[in-house]
C-alpha atoms as a PDB file:
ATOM      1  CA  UNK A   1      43.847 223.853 101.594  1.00  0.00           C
ATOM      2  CA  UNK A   2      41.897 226.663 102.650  1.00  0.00           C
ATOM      3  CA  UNK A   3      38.418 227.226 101.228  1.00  0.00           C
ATOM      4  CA  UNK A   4      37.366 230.417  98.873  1.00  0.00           C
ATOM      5  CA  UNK A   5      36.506 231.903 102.665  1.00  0.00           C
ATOM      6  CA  UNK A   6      40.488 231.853 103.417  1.00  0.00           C
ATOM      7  CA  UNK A   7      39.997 229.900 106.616  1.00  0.00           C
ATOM      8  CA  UNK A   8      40.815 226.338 107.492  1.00  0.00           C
ATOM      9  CA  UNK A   9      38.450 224.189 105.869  1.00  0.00           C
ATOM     10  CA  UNK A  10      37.689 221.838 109.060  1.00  0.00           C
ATOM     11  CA  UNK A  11      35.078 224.013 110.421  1.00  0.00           C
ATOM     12  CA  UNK A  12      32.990 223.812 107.526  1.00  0.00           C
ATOM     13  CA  UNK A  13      30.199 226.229 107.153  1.00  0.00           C
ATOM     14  CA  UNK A  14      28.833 225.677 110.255  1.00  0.00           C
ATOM     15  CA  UNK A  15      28.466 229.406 111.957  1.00  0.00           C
ATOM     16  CA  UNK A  16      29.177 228.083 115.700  1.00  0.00           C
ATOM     17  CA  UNK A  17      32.005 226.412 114.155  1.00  0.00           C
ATOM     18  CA  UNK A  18      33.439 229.255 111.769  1.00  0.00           C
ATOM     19  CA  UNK A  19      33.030 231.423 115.048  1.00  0.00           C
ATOM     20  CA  UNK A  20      35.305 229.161 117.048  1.00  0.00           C
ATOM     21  CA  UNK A  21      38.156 228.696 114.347  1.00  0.00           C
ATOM     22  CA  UNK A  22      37.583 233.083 113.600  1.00  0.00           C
ATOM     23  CA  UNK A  23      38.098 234.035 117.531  1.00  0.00           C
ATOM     24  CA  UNK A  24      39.159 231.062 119.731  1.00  0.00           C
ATOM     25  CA  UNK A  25      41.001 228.473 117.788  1.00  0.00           C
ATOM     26  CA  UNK A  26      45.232 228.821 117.906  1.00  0.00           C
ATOM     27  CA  UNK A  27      45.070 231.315 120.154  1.00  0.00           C
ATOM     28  CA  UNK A  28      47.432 231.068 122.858  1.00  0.00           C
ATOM     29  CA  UNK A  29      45.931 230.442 126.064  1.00  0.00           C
ATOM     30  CA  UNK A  30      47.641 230.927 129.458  1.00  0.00           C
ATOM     31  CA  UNK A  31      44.708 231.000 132.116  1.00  0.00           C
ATOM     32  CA  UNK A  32      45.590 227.806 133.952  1.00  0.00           C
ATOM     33  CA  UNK A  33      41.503 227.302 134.962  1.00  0.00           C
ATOM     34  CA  UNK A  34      40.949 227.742 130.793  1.00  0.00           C
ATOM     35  CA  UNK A  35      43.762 225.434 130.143  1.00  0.00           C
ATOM     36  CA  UNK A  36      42.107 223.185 132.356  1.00  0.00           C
ATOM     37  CA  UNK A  37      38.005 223.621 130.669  1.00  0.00           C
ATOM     38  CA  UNK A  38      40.206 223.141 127.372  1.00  0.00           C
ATOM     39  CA  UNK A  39      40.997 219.906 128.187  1.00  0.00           C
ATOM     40  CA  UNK A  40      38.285 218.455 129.816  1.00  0.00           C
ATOM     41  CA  UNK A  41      36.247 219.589 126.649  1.00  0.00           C
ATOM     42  CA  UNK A  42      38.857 218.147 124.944  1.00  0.00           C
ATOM     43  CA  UNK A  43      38.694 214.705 127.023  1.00  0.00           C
ATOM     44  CA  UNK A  44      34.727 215.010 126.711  1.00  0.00           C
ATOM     45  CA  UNK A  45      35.262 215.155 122.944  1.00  0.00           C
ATOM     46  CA  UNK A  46      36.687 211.570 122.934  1.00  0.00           C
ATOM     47  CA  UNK A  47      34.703 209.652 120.352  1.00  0.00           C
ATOM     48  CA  UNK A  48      32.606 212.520 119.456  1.00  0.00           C
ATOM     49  CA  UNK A  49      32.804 215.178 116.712  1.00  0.00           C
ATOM     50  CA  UNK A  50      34.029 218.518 118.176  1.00  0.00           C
ATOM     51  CA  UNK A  51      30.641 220.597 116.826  1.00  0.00           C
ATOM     52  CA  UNK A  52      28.731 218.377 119.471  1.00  0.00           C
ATOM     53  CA  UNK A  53      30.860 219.911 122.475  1.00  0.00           C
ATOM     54  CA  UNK A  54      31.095 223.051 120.902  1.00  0.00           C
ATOM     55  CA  UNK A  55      26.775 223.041 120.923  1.00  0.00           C
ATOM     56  CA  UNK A  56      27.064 221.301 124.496  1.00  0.00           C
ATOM     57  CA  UNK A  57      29.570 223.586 126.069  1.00  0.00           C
ATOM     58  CA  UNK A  58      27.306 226.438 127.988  1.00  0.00           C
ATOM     59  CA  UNK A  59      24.953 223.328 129.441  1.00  0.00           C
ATOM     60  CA  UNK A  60      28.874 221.524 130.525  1.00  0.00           C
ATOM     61  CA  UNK A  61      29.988 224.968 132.130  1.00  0.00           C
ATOM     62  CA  UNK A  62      27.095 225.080 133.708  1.00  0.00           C
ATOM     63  CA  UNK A  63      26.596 221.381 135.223  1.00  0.00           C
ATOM     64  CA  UNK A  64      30.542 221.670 136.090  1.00  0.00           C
ATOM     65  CA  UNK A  65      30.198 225.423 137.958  1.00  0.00           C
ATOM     66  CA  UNK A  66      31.513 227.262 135.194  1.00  0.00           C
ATOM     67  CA  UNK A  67      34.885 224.425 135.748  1.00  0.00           C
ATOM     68  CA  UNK A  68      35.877 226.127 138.678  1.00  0.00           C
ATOM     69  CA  UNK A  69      38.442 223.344 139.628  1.00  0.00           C
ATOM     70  CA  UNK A  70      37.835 224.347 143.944  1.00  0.00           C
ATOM     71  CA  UNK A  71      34.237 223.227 143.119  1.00  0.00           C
ATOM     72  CA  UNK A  72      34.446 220.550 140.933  1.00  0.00           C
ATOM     73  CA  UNK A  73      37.049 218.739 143.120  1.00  0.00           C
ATOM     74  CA  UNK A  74      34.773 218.807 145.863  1.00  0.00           C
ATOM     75  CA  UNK A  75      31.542 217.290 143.815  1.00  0.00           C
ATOM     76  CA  UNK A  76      30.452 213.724 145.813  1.00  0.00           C
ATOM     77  CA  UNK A  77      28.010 210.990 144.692  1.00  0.00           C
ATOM     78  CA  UNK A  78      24.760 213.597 144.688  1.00  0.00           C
ATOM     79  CA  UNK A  79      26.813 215.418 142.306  1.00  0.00           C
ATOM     80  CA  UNK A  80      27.766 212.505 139.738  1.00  0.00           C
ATOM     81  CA  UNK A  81      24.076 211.526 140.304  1.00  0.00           C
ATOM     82  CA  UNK A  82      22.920 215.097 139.169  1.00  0.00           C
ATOM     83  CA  UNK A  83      25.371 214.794 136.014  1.00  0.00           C
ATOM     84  CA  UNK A  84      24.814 211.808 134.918  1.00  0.00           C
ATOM     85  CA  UNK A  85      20.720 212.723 134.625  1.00  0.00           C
ATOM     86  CA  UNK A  86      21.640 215.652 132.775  1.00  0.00           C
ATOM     87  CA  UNK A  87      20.389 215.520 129.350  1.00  0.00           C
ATOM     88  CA  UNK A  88      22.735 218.626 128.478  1.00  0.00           C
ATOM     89  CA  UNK A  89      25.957 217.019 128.865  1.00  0.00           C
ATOM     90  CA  UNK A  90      27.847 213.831 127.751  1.00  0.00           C
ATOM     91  CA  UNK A  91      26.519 211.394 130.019  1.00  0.00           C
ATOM     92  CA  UNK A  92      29.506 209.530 130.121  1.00  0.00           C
ATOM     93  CA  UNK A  93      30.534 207.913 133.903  1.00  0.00           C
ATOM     94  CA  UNK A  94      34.251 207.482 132.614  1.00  0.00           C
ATOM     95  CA  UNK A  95      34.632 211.298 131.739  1.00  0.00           C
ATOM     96  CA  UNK A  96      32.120 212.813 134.683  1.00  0.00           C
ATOM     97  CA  UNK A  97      34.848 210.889 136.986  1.00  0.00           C
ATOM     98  CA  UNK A  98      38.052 211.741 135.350  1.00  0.00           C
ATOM     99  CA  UNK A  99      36.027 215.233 135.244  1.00  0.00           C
ATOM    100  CA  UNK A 100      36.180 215.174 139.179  1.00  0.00           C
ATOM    101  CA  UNK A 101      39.591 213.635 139.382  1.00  0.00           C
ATOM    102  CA  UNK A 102      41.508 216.133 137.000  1.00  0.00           C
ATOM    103  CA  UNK A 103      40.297 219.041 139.237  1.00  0.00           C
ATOM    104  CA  UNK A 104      41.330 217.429 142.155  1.00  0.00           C
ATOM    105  CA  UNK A 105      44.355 217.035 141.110  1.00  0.00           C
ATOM    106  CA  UNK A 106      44.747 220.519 139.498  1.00  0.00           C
ATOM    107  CA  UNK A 107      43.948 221.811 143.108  1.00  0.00           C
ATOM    108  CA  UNK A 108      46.701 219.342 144.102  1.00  0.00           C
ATOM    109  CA  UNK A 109      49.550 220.554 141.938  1.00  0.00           C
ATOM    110  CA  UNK A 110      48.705 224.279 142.631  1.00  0.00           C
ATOM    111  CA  UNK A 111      48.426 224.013 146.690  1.00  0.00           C
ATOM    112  CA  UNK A 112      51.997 222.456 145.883  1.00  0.00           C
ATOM    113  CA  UNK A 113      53.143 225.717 143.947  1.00  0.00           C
ATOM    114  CA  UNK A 114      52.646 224.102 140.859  1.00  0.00           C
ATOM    115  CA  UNK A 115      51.403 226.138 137.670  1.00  0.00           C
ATOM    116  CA  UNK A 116      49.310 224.261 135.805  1.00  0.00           C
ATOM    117  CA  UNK A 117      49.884 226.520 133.149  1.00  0.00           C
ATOM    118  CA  UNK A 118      53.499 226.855 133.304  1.00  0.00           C
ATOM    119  CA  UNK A 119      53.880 222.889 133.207  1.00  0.00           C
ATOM    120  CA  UNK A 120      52.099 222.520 130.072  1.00  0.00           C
ATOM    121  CA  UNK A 121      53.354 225.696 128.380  1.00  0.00           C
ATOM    122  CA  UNK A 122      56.891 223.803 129.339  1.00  0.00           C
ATOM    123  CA  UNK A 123      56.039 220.822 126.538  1.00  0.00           C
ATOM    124  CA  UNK A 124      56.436 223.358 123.865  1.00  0.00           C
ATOM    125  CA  UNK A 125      59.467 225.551 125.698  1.00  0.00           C
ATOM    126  CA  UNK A 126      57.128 228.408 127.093  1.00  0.00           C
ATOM    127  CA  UNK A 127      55.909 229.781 123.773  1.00  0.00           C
ATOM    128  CA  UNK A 128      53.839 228.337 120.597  1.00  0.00           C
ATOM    129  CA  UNK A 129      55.386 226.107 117.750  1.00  0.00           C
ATOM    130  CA  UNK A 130      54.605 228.031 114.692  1.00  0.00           C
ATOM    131  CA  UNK A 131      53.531 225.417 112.077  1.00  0.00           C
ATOM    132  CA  UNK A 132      51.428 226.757 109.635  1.00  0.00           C
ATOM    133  CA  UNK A 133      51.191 223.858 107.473  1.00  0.00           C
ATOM    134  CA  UNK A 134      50.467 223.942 103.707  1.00  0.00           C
ATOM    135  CA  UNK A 135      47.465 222.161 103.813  1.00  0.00           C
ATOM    136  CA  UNK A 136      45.098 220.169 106.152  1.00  0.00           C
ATOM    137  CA  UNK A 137      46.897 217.032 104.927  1.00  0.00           C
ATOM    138  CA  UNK A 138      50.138 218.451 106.035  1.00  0.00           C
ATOM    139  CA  UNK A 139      48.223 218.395 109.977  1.00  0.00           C
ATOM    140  CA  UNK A 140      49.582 215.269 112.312  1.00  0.00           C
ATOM    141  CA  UNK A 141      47.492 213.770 114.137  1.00  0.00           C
ATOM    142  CA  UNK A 142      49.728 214.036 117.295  1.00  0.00           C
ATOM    143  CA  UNK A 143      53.897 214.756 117.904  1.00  0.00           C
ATOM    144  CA  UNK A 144      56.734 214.295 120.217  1.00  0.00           C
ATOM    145  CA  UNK A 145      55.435 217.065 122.152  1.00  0.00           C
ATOM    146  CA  UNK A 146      51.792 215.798 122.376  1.00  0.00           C
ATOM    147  CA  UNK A 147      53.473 212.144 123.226  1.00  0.00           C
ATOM    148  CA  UNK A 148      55.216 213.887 125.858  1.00  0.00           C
ATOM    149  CA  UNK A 149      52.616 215.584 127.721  1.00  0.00           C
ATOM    150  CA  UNK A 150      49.895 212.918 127.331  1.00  0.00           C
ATOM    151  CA  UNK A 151      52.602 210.481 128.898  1.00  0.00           C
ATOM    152  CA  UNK A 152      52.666 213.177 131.707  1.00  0.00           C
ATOM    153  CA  UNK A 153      49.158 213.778 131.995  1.00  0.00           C
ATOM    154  CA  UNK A 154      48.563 209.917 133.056  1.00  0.00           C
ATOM    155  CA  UNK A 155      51.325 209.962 135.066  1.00  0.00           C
ATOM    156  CA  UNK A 156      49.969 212.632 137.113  1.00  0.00           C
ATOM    157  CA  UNK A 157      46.531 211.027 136.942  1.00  0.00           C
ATOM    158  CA  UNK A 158      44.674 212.306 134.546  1.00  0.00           C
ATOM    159  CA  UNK A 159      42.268 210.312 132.306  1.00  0.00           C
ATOM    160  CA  UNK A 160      40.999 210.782 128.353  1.00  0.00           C
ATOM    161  CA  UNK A 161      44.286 212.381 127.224  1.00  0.00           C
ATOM    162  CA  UNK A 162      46.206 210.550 124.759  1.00  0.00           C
ATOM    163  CA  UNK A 163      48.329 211.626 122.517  1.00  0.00           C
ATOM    164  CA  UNK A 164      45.832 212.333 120.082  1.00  0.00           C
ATOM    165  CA  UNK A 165      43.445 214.302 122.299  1.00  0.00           C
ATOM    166  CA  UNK A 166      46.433 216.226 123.370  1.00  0.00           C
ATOM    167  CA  UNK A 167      47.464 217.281 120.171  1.00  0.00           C
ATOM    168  CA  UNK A 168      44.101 218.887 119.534  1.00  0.00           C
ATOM    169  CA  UNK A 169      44.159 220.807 122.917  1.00  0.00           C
ATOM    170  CA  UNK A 170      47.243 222.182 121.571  1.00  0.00           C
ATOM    171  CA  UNK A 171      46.342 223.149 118.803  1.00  0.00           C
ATOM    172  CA  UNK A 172      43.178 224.597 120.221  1.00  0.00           C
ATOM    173  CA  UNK A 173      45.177 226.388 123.267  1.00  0.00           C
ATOM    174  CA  UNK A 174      47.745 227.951 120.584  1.00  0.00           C
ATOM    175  CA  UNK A 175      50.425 225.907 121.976  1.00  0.00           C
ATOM    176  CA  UNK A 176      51.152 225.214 118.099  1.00  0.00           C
ATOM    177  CA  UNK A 177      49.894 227.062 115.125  1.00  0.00           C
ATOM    178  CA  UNK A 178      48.278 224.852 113.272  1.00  0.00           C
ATOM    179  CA  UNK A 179      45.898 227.069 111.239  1.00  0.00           C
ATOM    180  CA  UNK A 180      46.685 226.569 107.442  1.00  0.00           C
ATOM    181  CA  UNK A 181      48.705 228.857 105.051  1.00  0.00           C
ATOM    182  CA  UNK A 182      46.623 231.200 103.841  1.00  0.00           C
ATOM    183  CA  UNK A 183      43.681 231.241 106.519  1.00  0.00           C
ATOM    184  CA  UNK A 184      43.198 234.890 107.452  1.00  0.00           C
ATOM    185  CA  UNK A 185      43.985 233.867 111.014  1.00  0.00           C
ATOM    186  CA  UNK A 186      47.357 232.071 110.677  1.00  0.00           C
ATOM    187  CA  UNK A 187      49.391 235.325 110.499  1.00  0.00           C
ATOM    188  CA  UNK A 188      47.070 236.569 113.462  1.00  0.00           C
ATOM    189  CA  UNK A 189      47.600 233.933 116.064  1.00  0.00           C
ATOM    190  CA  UNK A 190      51.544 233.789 114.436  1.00  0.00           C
ATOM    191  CA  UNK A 191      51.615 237.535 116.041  1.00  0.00           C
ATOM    192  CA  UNK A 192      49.393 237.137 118.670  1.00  0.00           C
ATOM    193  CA  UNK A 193      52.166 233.815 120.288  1.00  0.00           C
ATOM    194  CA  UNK A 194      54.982 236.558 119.279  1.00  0.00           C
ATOM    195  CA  UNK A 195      53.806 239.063 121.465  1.00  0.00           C
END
């Protein structure tokens, strides 16, 4: 159920929240090195609330060189030493490393004319799934698709992307509409993964 502001009611009242559900949230994202930020944010968010990357994520761009996969894959000890002393970020070994690893392996799968993009648009055929549930309620917590790609994810190497985690870069990359009926924004993103 939407709130009297007709917008999801996850992201509260919070105004850094309420600005990322208005302008970022569903929309469909392409940009493989976004796709990419989007889920290490996403993998960063394990075990955390998603208002503490959202407050965290300037000081993460910056530590990570703006997640410029060419950089990060080349970052060596000095660099994992310089993260994890950064009060800014999640100081979290486990997701500084997969961090590293997933942009290595990004760099991999594009120097072997993969897409990154174009693989993980391919989970949901190339365009979003228009959902637009009823009601919060009516939300899964992850799908066949999201099975799907987390299962390739690990295959491929990457770390902190379960099923669960991959449902909610999904959702947050537009690759399904999950923005309630009646939000102001679930007709909006329905048009914008039309177009």
């Amino acid at each position: 159920m939407t709130e009297s502001t007709g917008r999801c009611a996850w992201c509260g009242t919070d105004p850094l929240y309420v600005a990322y559900h208005d302008t970022e949230w569903g929309v469909p994202e392409y940009d493989a090195r976004a796709l990419w930020e989007k889920l290490v944010l996403d993998g960063f968010q394990a075990g955390l609330a998603w208002i503490t990357i959202l407050r965290k994520r300037e000081t993460l761009r910056a530590a990570f060189a703006n997640f410029d996969p060419d950089v990060v894959a080349r970052f060596d000890d000095a660099d994992r030493e310089r993260l994890l002393n950064d009060p800014g970020i999640i100081r979290s070994r486990a997701k500084i490393e997969a961090t590293i690893k997933g942009a290595r392996i990004f760099v991999e799968m594009r120097e072997n004319g993969e897409d990154f993009s174009a693989w993980l648009w391919s989970f949901v055929g190339g365009s979003p799934i228009q959902e637009a549930p009823a009601t919060m309620g009516d939300v899964p917590t992850q799908t066949p698709e999201s099975v799907a790609m987390a299962k390739a994810l690990k295959k491929r190497g990457f770390n902190f992307c379960g099923p669960v985690i991959v449902y909610a870069f999904m959702q947050a990359t537009g690759m399904v509409n999950d923005h309630v009926q009646g939000c102001f924004r679930c007709e909006e993103v329905r048009a914008m993964g039309a177009s």
